[in-house]
N, C-alpha and C. Protein backbone atom coordinates (compact mmCIF):
# COMPACT_ATOMS: atom_id res chain seq x y z
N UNK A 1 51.86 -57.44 -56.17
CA UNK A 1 52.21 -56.28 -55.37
C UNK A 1 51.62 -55.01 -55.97
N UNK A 2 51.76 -55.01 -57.49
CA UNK A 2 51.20 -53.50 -58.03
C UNK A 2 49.61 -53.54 -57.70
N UNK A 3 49.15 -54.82 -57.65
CA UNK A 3 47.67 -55.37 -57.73
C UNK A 3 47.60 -54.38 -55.76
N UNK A 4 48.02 -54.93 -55.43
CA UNK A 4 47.69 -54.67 -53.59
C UNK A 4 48.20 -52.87 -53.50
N UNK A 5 49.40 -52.30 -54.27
CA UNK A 5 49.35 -50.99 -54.15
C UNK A 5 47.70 -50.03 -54.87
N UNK A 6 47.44 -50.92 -55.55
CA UNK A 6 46.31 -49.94 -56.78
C UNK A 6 45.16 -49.58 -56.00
N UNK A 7 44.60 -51.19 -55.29
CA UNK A 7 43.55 -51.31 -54.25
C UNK A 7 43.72 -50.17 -53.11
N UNK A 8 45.07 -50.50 -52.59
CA UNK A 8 45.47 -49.54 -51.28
C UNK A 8 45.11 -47.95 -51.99
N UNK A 9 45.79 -47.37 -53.11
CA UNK A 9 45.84 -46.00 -53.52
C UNK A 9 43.66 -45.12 -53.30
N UNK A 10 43.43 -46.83 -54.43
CA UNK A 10 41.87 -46.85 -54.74
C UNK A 10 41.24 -46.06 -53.22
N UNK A 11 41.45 -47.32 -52.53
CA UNK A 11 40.94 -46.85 -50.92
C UNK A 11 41.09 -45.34 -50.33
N UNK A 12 42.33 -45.14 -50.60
CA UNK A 12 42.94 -43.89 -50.18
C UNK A 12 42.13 -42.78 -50.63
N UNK A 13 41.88 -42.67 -52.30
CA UNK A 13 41.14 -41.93 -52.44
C UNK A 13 39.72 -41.91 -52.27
N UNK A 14 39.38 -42.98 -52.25
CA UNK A 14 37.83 -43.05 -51.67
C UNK A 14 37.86 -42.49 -50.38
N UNK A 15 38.74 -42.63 -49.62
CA UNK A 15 38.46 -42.06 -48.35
C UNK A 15 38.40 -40.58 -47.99
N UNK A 16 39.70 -40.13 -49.10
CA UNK A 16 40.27 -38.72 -48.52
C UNK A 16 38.61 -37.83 -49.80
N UNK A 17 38.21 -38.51 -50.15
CA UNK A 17 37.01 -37.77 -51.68
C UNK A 17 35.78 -37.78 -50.72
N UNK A 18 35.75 -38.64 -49.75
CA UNK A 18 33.99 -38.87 -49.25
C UNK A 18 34.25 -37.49 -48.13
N UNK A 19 35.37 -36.72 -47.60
CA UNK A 19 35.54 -36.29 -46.34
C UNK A 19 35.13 -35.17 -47.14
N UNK A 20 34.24 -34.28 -46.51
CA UNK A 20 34.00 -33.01 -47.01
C UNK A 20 32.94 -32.11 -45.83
N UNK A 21 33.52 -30.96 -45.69
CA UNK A 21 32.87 -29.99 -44.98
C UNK A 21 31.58 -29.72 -45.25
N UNK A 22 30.26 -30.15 -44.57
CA UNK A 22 29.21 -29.74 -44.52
C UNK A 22 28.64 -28.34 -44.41
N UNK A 23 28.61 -27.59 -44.37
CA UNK A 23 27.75 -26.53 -44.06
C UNK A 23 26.26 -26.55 -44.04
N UNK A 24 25.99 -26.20 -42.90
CA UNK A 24 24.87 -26.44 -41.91
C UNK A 24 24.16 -25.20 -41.60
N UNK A 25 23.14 -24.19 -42.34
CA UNK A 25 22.69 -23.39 -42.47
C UNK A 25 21.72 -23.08 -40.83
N UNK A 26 22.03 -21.94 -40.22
CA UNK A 26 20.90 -21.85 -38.93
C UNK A 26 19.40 -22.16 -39.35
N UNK A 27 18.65 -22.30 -38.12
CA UNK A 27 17.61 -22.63 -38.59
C UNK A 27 16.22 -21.51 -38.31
N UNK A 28 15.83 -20.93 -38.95
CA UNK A 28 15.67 -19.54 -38.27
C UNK A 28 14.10 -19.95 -37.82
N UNK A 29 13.97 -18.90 -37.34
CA UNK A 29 12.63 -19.29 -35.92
C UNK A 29 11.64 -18.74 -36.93
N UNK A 30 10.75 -19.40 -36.80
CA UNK A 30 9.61 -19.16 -37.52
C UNK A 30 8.38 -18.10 -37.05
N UNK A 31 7.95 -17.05 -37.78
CA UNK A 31 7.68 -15.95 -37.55
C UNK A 31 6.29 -16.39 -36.65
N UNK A 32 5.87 -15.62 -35.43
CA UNK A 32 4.53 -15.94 -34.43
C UNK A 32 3.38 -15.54 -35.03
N UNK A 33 2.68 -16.74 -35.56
CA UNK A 33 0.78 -16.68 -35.93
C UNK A 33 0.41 -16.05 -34.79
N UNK A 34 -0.16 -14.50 -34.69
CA UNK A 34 -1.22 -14.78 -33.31
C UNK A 34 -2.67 -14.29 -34.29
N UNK A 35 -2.57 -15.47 -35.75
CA UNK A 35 -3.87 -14.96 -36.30
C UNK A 35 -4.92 -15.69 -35.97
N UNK A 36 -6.80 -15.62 -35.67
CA UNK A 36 -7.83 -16.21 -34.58
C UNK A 36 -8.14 -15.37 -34.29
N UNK A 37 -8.97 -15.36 -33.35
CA UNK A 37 -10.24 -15.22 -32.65
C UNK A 37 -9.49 -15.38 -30.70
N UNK A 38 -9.09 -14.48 -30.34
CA UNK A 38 -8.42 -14.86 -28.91
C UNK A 38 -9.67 -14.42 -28.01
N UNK A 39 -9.67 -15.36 -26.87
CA UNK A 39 -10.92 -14.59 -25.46
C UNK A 39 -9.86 -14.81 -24.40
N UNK A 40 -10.81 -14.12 -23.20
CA UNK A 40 -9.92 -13.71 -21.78
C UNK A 40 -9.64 -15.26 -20.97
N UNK A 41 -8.97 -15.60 -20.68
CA UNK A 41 -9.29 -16.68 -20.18
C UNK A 41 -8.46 -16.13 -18.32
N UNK A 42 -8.50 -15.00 -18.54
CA UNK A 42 -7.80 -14.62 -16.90
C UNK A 42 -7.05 -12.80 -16.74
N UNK A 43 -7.82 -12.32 -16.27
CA UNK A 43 -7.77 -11.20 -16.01
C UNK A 43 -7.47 -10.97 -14.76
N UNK A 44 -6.62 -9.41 -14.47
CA UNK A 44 -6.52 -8.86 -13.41
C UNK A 44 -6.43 -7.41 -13.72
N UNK A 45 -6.71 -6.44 -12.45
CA UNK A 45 -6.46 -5.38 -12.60
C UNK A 45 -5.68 -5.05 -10.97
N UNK A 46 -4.87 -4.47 -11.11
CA UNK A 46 -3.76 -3.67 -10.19
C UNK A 46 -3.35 -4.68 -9.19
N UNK A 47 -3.34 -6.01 -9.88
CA UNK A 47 -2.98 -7.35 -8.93
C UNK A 47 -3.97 -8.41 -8.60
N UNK A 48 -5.01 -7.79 -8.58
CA UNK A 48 -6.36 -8.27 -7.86
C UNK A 48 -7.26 -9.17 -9.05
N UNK A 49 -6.97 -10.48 -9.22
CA UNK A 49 -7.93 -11.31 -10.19
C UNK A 49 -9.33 -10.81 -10.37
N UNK A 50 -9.72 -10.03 -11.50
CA UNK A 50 -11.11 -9.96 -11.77
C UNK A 50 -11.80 -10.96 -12.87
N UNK A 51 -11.42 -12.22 -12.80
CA UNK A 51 -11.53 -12.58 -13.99
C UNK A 51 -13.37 -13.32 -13.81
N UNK A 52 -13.75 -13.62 -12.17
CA UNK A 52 -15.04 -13.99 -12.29
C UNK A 52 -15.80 -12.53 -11.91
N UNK A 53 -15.52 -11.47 -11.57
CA UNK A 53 -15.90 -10.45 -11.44
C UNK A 53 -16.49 -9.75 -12.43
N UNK A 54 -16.34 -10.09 -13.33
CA UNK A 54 -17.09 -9.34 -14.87
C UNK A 54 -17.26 -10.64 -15.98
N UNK A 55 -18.18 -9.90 -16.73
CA UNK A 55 -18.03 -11.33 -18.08
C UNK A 55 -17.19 -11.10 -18.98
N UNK A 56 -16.21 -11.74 -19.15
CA UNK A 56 -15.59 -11.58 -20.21
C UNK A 56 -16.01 -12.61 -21.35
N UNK A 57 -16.95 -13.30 -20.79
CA UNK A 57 -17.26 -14.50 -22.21
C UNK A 57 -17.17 -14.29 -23.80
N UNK A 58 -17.98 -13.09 -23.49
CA UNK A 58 -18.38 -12.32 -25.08
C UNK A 58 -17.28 -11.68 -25.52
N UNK A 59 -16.36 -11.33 -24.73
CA UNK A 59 -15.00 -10.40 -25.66
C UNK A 59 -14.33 -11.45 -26.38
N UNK A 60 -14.09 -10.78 -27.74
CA UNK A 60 -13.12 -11.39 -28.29
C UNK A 60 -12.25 -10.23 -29.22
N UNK A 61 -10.97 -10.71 -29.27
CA UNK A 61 -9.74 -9.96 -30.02
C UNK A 61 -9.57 -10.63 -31.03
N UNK A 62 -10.12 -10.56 -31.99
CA UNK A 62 -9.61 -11.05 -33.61
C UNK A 62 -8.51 -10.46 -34.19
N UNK A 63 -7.50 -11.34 -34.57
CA UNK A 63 -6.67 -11.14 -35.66
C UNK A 63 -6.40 -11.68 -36.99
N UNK A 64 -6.06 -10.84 -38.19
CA UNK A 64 -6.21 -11.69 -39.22
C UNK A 64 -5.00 -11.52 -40.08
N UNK A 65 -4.67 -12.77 -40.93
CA UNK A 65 -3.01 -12.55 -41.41
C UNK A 65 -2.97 -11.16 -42.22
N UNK A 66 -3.44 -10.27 -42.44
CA UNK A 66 -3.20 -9.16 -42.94
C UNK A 66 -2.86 -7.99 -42.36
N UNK A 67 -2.84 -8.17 -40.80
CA UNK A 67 -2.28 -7.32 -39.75
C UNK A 67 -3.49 -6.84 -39.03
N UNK A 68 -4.39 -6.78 -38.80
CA UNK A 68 -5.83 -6.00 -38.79
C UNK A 68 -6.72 -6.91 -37.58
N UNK A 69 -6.84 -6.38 -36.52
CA UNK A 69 -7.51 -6.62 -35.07
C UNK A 69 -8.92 -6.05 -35.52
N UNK A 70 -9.89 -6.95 -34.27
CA UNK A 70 -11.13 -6.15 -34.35
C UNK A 70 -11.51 -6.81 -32.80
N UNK A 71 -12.13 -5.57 -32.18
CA UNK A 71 -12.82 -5.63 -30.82
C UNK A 71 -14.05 -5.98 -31.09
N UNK A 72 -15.03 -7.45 -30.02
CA UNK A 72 -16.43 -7.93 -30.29
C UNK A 72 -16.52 -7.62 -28.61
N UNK A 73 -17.68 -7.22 -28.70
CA UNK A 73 -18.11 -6.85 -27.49
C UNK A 73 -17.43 -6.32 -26.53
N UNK A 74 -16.89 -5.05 -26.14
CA UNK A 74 -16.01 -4.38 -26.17
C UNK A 74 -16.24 -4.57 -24.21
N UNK A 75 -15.11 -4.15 -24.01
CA UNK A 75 -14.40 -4.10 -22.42
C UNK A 75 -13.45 -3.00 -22.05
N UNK A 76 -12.97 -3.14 -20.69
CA UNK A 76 -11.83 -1.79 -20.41
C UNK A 76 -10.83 -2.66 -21.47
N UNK A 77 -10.17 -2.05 -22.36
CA UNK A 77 -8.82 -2.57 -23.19
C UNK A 77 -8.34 -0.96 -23.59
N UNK A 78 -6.98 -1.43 -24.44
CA UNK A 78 -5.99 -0.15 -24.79
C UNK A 78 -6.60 0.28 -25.85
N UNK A 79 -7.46 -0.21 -26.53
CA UNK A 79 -8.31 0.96 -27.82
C UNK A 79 -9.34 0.39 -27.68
N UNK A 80 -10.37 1.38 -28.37
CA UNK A 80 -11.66 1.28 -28.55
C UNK A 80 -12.21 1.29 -29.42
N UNK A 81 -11.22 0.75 -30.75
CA UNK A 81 -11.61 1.05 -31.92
C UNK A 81 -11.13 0.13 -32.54
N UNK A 82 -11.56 -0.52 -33.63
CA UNK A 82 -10.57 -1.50 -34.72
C UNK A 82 -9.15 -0.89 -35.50
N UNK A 83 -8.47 -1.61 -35.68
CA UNK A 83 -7.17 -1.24 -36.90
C UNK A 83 -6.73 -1.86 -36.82
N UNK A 84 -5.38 -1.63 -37.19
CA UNK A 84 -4.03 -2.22 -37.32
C UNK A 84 -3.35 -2.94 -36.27
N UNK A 85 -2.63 -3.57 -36.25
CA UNK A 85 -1.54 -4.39 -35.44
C UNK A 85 -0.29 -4.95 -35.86
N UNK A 86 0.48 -4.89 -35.20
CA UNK A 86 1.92 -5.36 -35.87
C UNK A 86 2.72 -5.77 -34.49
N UNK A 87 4.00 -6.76 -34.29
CA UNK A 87 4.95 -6.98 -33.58
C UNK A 87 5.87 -6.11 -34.02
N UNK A 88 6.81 -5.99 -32.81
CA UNK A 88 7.89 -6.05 -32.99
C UNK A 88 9.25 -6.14 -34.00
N UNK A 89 8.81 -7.56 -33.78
CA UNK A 89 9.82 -8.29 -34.25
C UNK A 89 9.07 -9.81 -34.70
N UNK A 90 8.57 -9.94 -35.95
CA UNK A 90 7.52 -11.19 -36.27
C UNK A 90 8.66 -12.57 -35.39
N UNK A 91 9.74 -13.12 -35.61
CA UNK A 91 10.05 -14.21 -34.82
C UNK A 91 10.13 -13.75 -33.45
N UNK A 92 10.87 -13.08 -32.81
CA UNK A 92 10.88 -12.94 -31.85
C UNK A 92 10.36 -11.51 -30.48
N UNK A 93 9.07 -11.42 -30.93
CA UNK A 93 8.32 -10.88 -30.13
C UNK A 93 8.40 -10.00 -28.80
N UNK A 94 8.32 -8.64 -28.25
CA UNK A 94 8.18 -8.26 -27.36
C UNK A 94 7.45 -7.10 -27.08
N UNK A 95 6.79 -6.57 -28.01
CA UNK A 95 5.74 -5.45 -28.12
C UNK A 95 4.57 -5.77 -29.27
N UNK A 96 3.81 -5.28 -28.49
CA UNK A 96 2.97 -5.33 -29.96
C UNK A 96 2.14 -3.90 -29.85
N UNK A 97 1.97 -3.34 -31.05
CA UNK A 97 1.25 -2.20 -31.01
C UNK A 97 0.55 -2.09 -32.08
N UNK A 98 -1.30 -1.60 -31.64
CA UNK A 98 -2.13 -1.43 -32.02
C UNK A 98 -2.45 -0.06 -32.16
N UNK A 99 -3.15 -0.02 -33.80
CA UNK A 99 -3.03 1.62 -34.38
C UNK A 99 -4.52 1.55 -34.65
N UNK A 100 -5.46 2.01 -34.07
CA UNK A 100 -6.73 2.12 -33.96
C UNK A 100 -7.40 3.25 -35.29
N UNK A 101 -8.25 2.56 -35.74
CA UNK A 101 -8.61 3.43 -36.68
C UNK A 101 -9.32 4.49 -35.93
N UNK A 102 -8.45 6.10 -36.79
CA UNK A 102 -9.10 7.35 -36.07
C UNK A 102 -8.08 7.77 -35.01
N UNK A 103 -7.41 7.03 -34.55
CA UNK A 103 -6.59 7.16 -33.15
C UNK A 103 -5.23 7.18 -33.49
N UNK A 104 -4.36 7.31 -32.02
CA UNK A 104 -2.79 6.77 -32.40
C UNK A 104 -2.39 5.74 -31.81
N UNK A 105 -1.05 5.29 -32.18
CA UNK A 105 -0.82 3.79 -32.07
C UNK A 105 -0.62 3.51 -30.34
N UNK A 106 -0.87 2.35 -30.10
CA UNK A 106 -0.07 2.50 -28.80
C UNK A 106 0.32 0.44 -28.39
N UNK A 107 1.84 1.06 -28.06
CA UNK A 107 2.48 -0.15 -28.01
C UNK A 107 2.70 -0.54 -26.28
N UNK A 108 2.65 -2.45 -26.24
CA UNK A 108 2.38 -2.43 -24.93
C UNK A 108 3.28 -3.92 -24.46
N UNK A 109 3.74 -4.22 -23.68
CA UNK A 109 4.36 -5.12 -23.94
C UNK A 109 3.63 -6.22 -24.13
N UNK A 110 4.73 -7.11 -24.23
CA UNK A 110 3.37 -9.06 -24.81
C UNK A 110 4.53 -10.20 -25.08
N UNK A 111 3.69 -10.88 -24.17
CA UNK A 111 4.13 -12.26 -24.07
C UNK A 111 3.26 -13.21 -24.96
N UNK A 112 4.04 -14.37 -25.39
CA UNK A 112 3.44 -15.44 -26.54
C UNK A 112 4.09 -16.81 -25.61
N UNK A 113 3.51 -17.03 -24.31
CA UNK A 113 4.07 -17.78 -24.00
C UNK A 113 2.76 -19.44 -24.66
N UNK A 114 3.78 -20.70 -24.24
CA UNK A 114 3.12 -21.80 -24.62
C UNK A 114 2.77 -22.51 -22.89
N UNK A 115 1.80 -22.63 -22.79
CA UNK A 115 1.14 -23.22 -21.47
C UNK A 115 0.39 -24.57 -21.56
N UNK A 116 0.80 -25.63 -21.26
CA UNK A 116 0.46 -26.63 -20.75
C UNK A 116 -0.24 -27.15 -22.50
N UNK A 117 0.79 -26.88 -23.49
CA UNK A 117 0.52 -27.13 -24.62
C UNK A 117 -0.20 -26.56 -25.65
N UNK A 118 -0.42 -25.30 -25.36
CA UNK A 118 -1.70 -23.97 -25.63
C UNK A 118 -0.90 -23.09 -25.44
N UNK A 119 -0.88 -22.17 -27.21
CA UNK A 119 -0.54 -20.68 -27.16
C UNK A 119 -1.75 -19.68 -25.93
N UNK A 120 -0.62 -18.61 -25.58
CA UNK A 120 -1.14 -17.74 -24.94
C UNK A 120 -0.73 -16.29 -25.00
N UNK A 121 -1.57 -15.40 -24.78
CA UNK A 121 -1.25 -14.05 -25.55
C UNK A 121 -1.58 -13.35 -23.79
N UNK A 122 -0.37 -12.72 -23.20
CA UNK A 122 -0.04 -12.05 -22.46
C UNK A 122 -0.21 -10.31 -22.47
N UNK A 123 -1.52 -10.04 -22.27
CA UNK A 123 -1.51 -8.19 -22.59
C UNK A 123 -1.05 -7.66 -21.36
N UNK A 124 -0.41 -6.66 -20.95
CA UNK A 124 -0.23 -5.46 -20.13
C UNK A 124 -0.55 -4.57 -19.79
N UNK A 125 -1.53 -3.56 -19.58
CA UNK A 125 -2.10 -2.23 -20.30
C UNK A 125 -2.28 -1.50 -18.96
N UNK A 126 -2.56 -0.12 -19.04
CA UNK A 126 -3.47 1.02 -18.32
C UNK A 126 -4.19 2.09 -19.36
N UNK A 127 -5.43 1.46 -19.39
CA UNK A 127 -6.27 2.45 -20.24
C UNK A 127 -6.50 3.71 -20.15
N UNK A 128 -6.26 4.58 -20.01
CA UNK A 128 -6.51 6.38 -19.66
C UNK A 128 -5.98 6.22 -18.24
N UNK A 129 -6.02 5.66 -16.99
CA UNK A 129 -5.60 5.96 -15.81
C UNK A 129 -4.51 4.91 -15.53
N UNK A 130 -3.23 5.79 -15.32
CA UNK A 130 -2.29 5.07 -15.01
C UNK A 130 -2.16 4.35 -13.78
N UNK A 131 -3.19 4.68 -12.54
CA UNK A 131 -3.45 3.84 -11.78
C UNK A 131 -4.17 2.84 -11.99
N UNK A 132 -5.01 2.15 -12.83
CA UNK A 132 -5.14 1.05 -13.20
C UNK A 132 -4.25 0.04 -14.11
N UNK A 133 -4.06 -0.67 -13.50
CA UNK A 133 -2.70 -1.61 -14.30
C UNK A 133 -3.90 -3.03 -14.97
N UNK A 134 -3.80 -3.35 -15.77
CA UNK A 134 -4.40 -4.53 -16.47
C UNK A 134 -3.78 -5.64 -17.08
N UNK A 135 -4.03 -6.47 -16.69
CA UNK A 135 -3.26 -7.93 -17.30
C UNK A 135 -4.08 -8.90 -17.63
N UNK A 136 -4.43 -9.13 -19.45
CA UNK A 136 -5.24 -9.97 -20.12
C UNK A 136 -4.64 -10.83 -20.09
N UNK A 137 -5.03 -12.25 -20.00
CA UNK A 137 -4.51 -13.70 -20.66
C UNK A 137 -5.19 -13.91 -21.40
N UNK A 138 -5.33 -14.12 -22.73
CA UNK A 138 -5.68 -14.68 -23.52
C UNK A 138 -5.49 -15.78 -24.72
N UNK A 139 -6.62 -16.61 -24.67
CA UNK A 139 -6.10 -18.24 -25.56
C UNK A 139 -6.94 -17.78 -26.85
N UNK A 140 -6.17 -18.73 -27.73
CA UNK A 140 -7.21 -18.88 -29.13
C UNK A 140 -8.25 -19.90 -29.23
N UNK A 141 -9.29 -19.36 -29.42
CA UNK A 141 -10.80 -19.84 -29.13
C UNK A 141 -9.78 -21.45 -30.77
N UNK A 142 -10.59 -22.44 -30.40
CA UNK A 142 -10.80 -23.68 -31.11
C UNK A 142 -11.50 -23.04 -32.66
């Protein structure tokens, strides 16, 4: 009988010793690479698709992990000059603004959406005339 209480106690504490509160740390979102080489892959201006209407082949928007854009073969865009760049908010994204060397900054909204398995970089803009509205799509070149 003491033999069958000891086992029973044994159990008991094995059971009530293994139960223990986990703590389960969030998992925080991992800050958005938009570092590459991005091109147009779909343009519009004031609604109206211009995207076979001009070449955009040759533009490209470089970014590099040190914060720092550069315009190649330049187009209507929100600066005309190389500099700086920064988000928002590195995980969760909704502006991005570019500080042009020589110039001042100017922030615009931006989407980082994922399309058909492919990042995509969503620009917004009106360059000097607020009647022109502009909407870049742009992918990261391979």
């Amino acid at each position: 009988m003491n033999r069958y209480i000891l086992h029973v106690a044994i159990c008991i504490f094995i059971f009530l010793s293994s139960c223990k509160v986990e703590e389960i740390a969030p998992v925080a979102e991992a800050p958005k690479n938009i570092a590459g080489s991005w091109r147009v892959i779909k343009a519009t201006r004031n609604g109206t698709d211009i995207t076979n209407a001009f070449d955009f082949t040759q533009f490209r928007l470089q970014f590099d992990s040190a914060g720092n854009y550069t315009l190649q073969h330049k187009l209507p865009f929100l600066v005309n000059a190389n500099g700086k760049v920064e988000l928002d908010d590195p995980a969760y994204p909704f502006k991005i603004t570019f500080r042009p060397e020589g110039g001042t900054a100017v922030s615009i909204p931006f989407n980082y959406p994922t399309v058909t398995g492919t990042r995509q970089l969503s620009l917004s803009f009106s360059p000097g005339c607020a009647l022109n509205a502009y909407i870049y799509t742009l992918q990261r070149d391979n």
